[in-house]
C-alpha atoms as a PDB file:
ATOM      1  CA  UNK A   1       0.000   0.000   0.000  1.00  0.00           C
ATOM      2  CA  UNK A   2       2.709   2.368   0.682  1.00  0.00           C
ATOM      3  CA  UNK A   3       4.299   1.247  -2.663  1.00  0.00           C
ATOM      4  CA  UNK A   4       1.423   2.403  -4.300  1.00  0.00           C
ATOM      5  CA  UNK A   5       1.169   5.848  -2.059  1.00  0.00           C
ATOM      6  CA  UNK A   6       4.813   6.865  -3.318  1.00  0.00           C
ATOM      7  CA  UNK A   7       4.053   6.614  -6.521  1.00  0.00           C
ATOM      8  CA  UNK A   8       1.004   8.568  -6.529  1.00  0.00           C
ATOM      9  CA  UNK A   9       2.804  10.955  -4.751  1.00  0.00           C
ATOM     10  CA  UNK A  10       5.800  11.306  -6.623  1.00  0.00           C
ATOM     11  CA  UNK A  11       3.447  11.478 -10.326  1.00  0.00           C
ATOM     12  CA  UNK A  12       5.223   8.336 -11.340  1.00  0.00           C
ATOM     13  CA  UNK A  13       1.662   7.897 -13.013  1.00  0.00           C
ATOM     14  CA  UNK A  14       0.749  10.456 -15.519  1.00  0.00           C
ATOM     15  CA  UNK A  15      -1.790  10.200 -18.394  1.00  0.00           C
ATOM     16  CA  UNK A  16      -0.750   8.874 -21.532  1.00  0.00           C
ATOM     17  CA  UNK A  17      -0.415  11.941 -23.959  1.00  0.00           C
ATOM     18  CA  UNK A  18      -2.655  11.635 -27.202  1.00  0.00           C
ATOM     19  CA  UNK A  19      -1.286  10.291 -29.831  1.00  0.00           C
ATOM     20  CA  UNK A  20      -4.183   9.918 -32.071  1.00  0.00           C
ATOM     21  CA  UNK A  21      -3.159  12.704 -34.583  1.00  0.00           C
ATOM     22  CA  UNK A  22      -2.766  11.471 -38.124  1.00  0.00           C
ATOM     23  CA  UNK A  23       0.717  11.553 -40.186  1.00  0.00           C
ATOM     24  CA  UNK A  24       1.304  14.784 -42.380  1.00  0.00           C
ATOM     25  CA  UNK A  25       1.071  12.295 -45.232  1.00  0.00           C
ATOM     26  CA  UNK A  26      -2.503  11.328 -44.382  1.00  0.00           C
ATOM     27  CA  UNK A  27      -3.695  14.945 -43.792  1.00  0.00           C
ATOM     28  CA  UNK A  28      -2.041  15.882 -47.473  1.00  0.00           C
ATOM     29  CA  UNK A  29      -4.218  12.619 -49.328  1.00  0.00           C
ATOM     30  CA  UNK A  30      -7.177  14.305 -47.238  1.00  0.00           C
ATOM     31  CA  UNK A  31      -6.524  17.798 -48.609  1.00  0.00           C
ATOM     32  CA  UNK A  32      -6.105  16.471 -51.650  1.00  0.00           C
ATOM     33  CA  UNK A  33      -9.231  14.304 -51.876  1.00  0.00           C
ATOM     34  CA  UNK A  34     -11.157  17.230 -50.628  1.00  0.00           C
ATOM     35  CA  UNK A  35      -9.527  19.810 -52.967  1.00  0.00           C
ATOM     36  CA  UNK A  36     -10.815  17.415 -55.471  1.00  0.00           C
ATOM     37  CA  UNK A  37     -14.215  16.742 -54.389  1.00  0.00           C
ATOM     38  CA  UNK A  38     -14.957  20.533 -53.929  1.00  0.00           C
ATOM     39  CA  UNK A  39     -13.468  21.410 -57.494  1.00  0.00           C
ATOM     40  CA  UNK A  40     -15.129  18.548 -60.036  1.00  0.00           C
ATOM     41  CA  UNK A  41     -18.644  18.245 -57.985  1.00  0.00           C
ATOM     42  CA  UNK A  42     -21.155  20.409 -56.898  1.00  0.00           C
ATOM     43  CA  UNK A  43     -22.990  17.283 -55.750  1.00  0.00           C
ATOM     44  CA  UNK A  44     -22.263  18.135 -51.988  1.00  0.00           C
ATOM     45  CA  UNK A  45     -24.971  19.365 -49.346  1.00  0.00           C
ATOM     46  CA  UNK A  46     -22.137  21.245 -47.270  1.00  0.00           C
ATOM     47  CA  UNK A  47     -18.827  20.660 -46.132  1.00  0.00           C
ATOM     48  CA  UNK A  48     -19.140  18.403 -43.462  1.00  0.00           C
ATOM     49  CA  UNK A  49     -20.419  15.713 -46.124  1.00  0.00           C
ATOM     50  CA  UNK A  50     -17.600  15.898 -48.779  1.00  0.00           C
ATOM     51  CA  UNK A  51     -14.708  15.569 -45.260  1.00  0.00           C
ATOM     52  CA  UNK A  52     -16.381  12.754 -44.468  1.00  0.00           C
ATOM     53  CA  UNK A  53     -16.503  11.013 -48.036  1.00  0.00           C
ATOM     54  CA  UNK A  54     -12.925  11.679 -48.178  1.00  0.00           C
ATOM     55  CA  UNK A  55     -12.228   9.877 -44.794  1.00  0.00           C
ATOM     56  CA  UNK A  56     -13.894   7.086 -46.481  1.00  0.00           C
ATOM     57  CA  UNK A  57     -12.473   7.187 -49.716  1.00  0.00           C
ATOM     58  CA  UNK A  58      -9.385   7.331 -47.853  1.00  0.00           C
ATOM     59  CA  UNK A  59      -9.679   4.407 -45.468  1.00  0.00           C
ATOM     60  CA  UNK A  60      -9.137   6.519 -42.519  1.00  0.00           C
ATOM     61  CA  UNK A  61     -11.027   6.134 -39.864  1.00  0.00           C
ATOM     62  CA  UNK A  62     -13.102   9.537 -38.178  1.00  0.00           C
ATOM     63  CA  UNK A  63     -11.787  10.608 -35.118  1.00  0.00           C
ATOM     64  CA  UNK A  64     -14.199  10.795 -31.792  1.00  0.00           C
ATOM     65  CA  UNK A  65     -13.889  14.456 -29.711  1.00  0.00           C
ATOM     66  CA  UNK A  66     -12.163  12.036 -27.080  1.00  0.00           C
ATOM     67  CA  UNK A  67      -8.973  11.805 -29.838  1.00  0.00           C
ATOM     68  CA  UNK A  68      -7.863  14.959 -29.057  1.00  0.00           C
ATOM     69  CA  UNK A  69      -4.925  16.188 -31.287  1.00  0.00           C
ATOM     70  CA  UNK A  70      -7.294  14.012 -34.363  1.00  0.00           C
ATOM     71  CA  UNK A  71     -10.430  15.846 -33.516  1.00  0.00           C
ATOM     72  CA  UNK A  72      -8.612  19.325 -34.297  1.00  0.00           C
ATOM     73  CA  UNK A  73      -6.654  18.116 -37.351  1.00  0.00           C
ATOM     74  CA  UNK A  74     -10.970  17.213 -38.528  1.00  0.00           C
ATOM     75  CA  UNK A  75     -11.943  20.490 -37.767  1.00  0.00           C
ATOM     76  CA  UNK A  76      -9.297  21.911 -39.238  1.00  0.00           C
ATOM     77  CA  UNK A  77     -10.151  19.915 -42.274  1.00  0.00           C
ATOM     78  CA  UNK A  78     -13.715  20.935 -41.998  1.00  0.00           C
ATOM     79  CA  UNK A  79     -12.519  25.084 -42.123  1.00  0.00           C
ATOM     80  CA  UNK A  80     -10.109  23.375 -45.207  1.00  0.00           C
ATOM     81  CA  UNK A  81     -13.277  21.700 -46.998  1.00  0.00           C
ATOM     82  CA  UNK A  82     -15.593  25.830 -46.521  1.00  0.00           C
ATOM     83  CA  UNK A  83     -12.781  27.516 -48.185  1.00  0.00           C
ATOM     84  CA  UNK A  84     -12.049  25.069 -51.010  1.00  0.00           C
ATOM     85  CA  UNK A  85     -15.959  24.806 -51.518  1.00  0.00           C
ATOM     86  CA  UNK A  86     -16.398  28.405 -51.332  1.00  0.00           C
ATOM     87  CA  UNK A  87     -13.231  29.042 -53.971  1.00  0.00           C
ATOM     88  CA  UNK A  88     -14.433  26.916 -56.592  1.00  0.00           C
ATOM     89  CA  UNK A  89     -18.668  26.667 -56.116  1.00  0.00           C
ATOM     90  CA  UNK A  90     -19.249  30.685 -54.441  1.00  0.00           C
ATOM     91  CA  UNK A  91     -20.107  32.285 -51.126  1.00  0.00           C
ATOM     92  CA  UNK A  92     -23.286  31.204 -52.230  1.00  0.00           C
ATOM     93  CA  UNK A  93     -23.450  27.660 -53.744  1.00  0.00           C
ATOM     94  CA  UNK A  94     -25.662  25.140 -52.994  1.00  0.00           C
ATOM     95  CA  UNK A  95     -23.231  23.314 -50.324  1.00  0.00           C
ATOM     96  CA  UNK A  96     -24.191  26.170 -48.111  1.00  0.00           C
ATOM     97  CA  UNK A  97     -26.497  24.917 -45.154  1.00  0.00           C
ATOM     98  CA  UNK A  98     -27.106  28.957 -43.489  1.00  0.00           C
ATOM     99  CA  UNK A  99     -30.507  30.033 -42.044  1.00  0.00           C
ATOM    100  CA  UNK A 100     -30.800  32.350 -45.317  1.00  0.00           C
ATOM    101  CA  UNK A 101     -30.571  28.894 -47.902  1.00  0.00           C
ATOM    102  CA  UNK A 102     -33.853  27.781 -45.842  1.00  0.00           C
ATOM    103  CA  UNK A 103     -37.530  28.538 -47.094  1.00  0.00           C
ATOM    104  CA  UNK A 104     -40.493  29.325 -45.120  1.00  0.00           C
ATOM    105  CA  UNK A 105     -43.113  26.997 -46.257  1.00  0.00           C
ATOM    106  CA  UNK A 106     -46.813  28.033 -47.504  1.00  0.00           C
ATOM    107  CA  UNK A 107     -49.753  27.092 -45.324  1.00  0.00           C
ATOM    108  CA  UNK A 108     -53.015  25.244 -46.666  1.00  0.00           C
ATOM    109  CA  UNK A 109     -56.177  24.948 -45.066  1.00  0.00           C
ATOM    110  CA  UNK A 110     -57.611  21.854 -46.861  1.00  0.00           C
ATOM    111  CA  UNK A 111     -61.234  20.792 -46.439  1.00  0.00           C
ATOM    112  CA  UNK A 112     -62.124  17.404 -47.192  1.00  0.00           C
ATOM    113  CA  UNK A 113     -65.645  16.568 -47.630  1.00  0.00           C
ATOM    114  CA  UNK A 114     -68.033  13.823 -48.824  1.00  0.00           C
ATOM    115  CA  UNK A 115     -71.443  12.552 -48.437  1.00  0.00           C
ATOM    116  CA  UNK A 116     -70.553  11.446 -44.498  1.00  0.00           C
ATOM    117  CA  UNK A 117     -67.858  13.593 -43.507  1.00  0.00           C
ATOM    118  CA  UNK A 118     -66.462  17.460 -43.886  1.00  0.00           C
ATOM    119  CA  UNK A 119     -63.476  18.250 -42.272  1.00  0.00           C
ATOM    120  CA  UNK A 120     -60.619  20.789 -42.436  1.00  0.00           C
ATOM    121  CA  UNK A 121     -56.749  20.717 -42.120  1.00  0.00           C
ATOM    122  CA  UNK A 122     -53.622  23.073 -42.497  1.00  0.00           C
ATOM    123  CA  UNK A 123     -50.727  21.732 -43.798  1.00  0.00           C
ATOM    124  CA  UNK A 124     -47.661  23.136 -44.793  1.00  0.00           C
ATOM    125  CA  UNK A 125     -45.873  22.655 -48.031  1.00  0.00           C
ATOM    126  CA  UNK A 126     -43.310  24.105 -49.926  1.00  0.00           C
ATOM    127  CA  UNK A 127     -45.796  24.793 -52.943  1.00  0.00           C
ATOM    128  CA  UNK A 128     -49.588  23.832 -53.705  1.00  0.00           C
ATOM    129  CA  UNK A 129     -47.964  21.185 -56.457  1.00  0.00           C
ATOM    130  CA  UNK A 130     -46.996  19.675 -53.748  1.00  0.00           C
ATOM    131  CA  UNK A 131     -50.510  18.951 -52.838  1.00  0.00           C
ATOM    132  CA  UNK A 132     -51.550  17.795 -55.947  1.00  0.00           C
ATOM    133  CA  UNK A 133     -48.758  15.713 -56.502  1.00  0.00           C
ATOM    134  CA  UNK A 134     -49.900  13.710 -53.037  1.00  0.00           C
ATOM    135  CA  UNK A 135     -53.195  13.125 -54.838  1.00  0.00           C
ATOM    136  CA  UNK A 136     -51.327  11.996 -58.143  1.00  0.00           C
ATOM    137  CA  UNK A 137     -52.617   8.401 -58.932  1.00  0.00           C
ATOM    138  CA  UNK A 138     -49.138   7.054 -59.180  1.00  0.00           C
ATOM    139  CA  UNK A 139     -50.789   4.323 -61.842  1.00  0.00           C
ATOM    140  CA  UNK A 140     -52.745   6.793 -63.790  1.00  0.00           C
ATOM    141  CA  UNK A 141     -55.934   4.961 -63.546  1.00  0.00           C
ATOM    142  CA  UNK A 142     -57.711   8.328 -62.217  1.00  0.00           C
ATOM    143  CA  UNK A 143     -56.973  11.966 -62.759  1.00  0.00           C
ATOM    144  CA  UNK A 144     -57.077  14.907 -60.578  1.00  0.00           C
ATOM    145  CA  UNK A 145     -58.795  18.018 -61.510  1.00  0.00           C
ATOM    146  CA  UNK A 146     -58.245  21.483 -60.790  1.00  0.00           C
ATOM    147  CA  UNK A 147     -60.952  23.378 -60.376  1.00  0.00           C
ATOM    148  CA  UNK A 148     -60.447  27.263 -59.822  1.00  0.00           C
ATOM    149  CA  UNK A 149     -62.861  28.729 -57.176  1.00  0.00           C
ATOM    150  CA  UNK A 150     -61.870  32.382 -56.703  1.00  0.00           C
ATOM    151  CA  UNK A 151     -58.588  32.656 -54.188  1.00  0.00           C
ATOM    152  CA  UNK A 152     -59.140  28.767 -53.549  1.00  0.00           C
ATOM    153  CA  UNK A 153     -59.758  25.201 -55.978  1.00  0.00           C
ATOM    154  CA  UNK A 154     -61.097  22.130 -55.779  1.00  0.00           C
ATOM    155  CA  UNK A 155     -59.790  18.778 -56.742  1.00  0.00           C
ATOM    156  CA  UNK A 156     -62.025  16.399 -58.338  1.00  0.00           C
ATOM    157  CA  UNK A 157     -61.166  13.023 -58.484  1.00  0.00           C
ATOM    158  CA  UNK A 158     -61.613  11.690 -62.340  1.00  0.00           C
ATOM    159  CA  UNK A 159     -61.621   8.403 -63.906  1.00  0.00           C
ATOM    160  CA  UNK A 160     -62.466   7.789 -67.648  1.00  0.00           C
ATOM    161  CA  UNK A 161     -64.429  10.637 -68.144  1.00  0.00           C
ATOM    162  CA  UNK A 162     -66.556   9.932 -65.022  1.00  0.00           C
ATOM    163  CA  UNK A 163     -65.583  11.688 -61.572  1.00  0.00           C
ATOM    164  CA  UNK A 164     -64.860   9.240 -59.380  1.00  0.00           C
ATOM    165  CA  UNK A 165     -66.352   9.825 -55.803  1.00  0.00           C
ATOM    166  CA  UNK A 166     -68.092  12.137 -54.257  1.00  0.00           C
ATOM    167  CA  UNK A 167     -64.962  13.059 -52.731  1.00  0.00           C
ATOM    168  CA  UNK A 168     -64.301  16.627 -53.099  1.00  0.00           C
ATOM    169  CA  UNK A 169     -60.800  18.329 -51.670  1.00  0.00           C
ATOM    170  CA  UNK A 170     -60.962  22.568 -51.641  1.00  0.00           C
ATOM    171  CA  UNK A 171     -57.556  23.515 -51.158  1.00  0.00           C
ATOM    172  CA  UNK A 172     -56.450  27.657 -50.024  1.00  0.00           C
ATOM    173  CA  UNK A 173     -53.653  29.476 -48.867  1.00  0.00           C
ATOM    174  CA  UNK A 174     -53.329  30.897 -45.686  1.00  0.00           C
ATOM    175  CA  UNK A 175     -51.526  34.061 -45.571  1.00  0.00           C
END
C-alpha cells in the first residue's frame, strides 16, 4: 500500500499523452481528396459531407472528440473543406447549409368533404404542387382536376371521363 502511495505521490503515473493525430502524409491525401471533391462536384450538401466522403475514400477512420490532437486536425479539415468549396462553387453555392438557404413553407387549409364527412386541415408545403402531386394516382388509372374557385380550388377526383367519388378536396392558402 505504501508502494502504491509513493508513486502517486511522486506522479510516477501520468496520463498517456494523445497520440491519435494522423501523419502529415494522411492529412495531405485528405486535402487532396477534398480539394478534389470541392473542385469537379457540386454534388455536396455542405462541407461536413464531402470531409467525411474523403475519410472514407481514404480508409481513414473519423476521429471521436475524445482523440484529441485528431479531432482538431478534422476540424481543421472541416474550415479546409468551406474555403475550397467556397473558392471553386461561391459564397453562395448550394453546399451552403445557413438560415438564409432555408424557405419558409406556404400554409393550406384543406377541407375534405363527402357525403358522411367534412373536415378541415392546415398543412404546410413548400408549394400547392406539392398537394396535388400527393393526390397523383401514381398508376394513372384516375386523374385529378383542378378546379379554380376564386382565391381557392377544388380537386375532383376523375376516372375515364366519369368523376370518381363524391370526394371533393378545396384547397387555399393561408396568408
Amino acid at each position: 500500500m505504501n508502494f502504491l502511495k509513493e508513486l502517486n505521490d511522486n506522479k510516477y503515473l501520468t496520463e498517456m499523452d494523445d497520440n491519435s493525430d494522423l501523419p502529415e502524409q494522411s492529412i495531405k491525401e485528405l486535402q487532396k481528396l477534398i480539394r478534389s471533391g470541392a473542385e469537379n462536384s457540386g454534388k455536396w450538401s455542405n462541407a461536413l459531407e464531402l470531409v467525411h466522403k474523403s475519410y472514407s475514400v481514404s480508409s481513414i477512420e473519423r476521429p471521436t472528440p475524445a482523440m484529441q490532437a485528431a479531432w482538431k486536425q478534422y476540424e481543421t479539415l472541416i474550415s479546409y473543406a468551406v474555403n475550397q468549396l467556397s473558392k471553386y462553387h461561391g459564397q453562395d453555392g448550394t453546399w451552403r447549409m445557413t438560415s438564409e438557404s432555408f424557405k419558409e413553407k406556404s400554409k393550406f387549409m384543406i377541407g375534405y368533404s363527402s357525403k358522411s364527412k367534412n373536415e378541415t386541415y392546415q398543412v404546410e408545403v413548400d408549394s400547392v404542387e406539392d398537394i396535388l402531386e400527393f393526390f397523383k394516382d401514381p398508376n394513372g388509372k384516375y386523374q385529378v382536376k383542378q378546379i379554380p374557385l376564386g382565391d381557392s380550388f377544388l380537386l375532383e377526383f376523375w376516372e375515364h371521363g366519369v368523376i370518381k367519388s363524391d370526394v371533393k378536396l378545396e384547397i387555399k392558402e393561408i396568408l
